[in-house]
C-alpha atoms as a PDB file:
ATOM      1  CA  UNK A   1     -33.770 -49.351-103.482  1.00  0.00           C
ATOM      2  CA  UNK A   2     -31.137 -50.408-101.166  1.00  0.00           C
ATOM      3  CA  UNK A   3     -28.230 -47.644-100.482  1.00  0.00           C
ATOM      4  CA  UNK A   4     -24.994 -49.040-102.834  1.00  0.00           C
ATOM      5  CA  UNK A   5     -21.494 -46.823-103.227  1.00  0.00           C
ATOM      6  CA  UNK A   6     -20.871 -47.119-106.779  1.00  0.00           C
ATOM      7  CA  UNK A   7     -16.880 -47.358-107.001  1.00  0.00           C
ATOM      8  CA  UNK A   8     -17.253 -47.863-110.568  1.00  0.00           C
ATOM      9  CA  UNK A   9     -19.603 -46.737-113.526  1.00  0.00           C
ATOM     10  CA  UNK A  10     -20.381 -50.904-112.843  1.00  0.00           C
ATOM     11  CA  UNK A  11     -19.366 -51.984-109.649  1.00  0.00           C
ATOM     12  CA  UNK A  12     -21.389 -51.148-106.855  1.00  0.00           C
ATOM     13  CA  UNK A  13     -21.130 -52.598-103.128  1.00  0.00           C
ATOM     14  CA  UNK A  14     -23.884 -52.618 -99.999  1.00  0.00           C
ATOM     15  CA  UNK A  15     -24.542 -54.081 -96.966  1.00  0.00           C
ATOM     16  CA  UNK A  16     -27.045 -57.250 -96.975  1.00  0.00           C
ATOM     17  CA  UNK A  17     -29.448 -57.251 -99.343  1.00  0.00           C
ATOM     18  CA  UNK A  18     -32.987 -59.266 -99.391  1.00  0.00           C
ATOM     19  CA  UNK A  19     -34.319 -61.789-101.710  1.00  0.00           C
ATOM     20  CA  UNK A  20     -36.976 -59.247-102.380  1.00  0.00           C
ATOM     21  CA  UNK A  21     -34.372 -56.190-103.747  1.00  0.00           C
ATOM     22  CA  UNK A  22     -33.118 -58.350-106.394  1.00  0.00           C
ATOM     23  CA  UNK A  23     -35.867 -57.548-108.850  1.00  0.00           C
ATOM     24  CA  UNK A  24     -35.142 -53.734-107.915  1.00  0.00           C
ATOM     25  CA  UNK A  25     -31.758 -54.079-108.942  1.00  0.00           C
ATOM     26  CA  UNK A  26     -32.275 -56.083-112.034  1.00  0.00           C
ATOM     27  CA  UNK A  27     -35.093 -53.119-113.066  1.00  0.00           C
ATOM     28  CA  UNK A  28     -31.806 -50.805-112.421  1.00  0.00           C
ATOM     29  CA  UNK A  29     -29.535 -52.513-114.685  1.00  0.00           C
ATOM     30  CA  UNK A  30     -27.783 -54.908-112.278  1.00  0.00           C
ATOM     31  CA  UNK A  31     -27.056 -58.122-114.388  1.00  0.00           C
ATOM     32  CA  UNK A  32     -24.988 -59.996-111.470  1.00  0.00           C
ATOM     33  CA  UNK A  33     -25.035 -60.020-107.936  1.00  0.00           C
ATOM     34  CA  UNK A  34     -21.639 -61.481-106.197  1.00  0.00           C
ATOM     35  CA  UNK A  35     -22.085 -62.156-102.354  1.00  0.00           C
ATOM     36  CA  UNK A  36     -19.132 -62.026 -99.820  1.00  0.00           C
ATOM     37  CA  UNK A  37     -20.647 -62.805 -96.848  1.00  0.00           C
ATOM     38  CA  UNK A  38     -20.752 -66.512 -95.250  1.00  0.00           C
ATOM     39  CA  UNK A  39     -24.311 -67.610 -94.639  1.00  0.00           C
ATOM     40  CA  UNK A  40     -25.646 -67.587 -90.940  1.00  0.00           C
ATOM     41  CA  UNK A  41     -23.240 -64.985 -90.001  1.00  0.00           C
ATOM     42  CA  UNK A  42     -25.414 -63.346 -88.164  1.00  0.00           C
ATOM     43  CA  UNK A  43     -29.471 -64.436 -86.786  1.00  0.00           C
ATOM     44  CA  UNK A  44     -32.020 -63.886 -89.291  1.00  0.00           C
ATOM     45  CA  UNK A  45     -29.717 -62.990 -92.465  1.00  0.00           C
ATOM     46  CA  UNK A  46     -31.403 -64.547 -95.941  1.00  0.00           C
ATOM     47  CA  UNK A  47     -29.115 -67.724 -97.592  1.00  0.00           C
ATOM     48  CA  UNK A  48     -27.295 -67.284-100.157  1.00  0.00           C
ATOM     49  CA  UNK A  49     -29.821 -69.980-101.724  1.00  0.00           C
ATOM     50  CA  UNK A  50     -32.263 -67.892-101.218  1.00  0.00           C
ATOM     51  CA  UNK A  51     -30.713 -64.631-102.479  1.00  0.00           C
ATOM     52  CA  UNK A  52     -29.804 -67.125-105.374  1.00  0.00           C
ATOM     53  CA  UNK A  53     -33.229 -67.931-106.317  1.00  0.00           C
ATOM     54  CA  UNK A  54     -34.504 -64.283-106.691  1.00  0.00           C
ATOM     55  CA  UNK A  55     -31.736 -63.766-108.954  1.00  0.00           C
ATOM     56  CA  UNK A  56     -32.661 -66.820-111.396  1.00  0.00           C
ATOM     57  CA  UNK A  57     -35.958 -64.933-111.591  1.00  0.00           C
ATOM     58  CA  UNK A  58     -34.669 -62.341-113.265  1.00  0.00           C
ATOM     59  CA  UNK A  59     -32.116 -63.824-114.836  1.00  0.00           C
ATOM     60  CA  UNK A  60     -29.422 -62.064-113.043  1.00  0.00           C
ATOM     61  CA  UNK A  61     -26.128 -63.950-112.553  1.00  0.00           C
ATOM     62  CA  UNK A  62     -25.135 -64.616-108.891  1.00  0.00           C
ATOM     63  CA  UNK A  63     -21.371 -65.808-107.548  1.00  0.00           C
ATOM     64  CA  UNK A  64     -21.010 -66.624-104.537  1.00  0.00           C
ATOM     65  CA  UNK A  65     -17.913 -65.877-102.559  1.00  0.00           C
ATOM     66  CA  UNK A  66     -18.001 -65.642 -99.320  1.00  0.00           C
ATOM     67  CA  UNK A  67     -15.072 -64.302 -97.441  1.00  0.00           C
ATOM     68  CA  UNK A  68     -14.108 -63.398 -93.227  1.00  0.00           C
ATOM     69  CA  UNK A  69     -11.427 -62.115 -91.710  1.00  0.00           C
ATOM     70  CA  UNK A  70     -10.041 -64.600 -90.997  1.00  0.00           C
ATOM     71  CA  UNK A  71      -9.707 -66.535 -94.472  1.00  0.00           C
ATOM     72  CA  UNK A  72      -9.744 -62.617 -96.894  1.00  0.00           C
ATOM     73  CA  UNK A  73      -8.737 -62.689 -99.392  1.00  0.00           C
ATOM     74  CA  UNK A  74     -10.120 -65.999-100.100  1.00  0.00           C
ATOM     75  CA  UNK A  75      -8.748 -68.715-102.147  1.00  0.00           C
ATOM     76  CA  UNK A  76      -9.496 -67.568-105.772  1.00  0.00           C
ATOM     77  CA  UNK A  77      -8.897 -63.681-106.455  1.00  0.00           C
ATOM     78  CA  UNK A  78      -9.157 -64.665-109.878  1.00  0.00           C
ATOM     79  CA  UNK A  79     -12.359 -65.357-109.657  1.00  0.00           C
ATOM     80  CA  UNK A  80     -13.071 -62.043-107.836  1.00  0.00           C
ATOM     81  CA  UNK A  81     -11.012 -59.744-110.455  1.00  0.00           C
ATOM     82  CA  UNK A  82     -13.387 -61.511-113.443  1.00  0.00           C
ATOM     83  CA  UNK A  83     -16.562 -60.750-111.701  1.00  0.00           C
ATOM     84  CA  UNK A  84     -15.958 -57.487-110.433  1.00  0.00           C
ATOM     85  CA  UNK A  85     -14.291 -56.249-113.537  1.00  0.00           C
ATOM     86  CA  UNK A  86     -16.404 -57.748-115.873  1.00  0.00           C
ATOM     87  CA  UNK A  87     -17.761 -54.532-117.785  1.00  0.00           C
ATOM     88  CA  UNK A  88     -20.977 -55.826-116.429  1.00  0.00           C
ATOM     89  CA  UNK A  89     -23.199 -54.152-114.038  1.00  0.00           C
ATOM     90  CA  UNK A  90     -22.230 -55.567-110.930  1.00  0.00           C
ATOM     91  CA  UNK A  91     -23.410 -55.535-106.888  1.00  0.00           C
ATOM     92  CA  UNK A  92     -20.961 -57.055-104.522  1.00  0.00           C
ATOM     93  CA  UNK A  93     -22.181 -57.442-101.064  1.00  0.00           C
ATOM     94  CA  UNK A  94     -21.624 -58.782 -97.530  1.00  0.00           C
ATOM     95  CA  UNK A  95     -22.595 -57.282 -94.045  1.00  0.00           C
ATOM     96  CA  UNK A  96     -22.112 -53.681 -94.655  1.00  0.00           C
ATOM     97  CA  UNK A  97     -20.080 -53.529 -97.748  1.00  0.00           C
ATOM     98  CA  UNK A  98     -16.696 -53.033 -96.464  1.00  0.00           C
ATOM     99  CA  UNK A  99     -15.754 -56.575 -97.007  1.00  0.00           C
ATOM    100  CA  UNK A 100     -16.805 -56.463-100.715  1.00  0.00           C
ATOM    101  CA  UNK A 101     -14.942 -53.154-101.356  1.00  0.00           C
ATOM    102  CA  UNK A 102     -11.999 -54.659 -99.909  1.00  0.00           C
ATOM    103  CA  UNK A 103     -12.138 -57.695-101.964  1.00  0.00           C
ATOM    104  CA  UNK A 104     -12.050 -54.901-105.348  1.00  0.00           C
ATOM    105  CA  UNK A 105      -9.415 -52.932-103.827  1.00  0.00           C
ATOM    106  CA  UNK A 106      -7.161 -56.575-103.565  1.00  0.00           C
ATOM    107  CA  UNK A 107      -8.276 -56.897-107.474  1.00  0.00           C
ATOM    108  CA  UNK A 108      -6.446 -54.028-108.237  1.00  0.00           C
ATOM    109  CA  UNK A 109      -2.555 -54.031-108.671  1.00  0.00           C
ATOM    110  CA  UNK A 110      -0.154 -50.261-108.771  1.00  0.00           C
ATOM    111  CA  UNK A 111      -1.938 -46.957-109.849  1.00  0.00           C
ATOM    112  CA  UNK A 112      -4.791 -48.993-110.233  1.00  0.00           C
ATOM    113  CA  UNK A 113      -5.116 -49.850-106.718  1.00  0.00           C
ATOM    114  CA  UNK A 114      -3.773 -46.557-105.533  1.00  0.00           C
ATOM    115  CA  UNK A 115      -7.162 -45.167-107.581  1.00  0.00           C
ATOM    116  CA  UNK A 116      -9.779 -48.118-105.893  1.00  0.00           C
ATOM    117  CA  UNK A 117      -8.475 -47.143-102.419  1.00  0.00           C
ATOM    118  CA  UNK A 118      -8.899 -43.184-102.751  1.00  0.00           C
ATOM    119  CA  UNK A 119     -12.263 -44.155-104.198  1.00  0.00           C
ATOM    120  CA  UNK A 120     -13.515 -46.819-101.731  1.00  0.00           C
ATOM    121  CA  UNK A 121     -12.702 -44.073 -99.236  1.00  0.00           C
ATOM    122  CA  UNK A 122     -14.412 -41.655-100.355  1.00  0.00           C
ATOM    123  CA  UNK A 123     -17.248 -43.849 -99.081  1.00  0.00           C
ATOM    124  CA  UNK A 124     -15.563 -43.642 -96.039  1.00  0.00           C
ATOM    125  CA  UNK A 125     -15.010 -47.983 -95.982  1.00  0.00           C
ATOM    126  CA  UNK A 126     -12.705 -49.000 -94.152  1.00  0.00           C
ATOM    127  CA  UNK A 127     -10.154 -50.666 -95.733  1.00  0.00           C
ATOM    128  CA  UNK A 128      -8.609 -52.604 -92.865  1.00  0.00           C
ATOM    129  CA  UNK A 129      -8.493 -56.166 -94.716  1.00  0.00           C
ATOM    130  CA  UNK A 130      -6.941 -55.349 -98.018  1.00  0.00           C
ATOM    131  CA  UNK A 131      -3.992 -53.604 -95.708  1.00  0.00           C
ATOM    132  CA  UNK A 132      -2.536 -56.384 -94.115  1.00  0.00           C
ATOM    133  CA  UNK A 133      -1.819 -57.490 -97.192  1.00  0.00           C
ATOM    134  CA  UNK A 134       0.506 -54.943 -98.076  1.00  0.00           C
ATOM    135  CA  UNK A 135       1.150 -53.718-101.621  1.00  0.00           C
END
């Protein structure tokens, strides 16, 4: 299986993952798969459509929001908060993993957040995005 850092007994980030590790992760107990990363950011990366369609095979739920630098932390953190703190078992990815920790870290608010960064770097992730937006 693809390597994740699990910053939560159900959140888990990566880097990109393939159509063909979805069943993997459903087989681990993975019931959603959120994406971060904007398709054809880099030559040769799978769509989100297609990452999309391995998870309907399974019946895994997939949310696509796909954030960059330039745009984090994109226009509904809402959205973000729900998915990643569902209670469900959860992988969050984009092009290494970073961008998808830093979009949990931005979830959080206080001690909370305080916790999520010690943890994300633990990982050693950079958490360069989720800083310029201050506290």
């Amino acid at each position: 299986m693809i390597p994740v850092a699990e910053l939560t007994d159900v959140l888990s980030v990566a880097g990109q993952i393939q159509p063909g590790d979805v069943a993997d992760l459903a087989a681990s107990g993975y019931t959603a798969i959120i994406c971060n990363r904007p398709d054809d950011e880099e030559s040769g990366q799978p769509s989100m459509d297609a990452v999309a369609a391995a998870c309907e095979q399974v019946g895994v739920t997939f949310v696509r929001y796909p954030v960059t630098a330039l745009n984090f932390p994109g226009d509904d953190l809402t959205l973000m908060d729900d998915a990643m703190n569902s209670g469900d078992k959860t992988l969050a990815y984009c092009r290494s993993g970073a961008r998808s920790a830093n979009l949990w870290v931005a979830t959080q608010a206080g001690d909370a957040r305080t916790a999520a960064v010690e943890r994300a770097q633990q990982f050693g992730i950079p958490l360069s995005f989720v800083m310029q937006l201050g506290s």
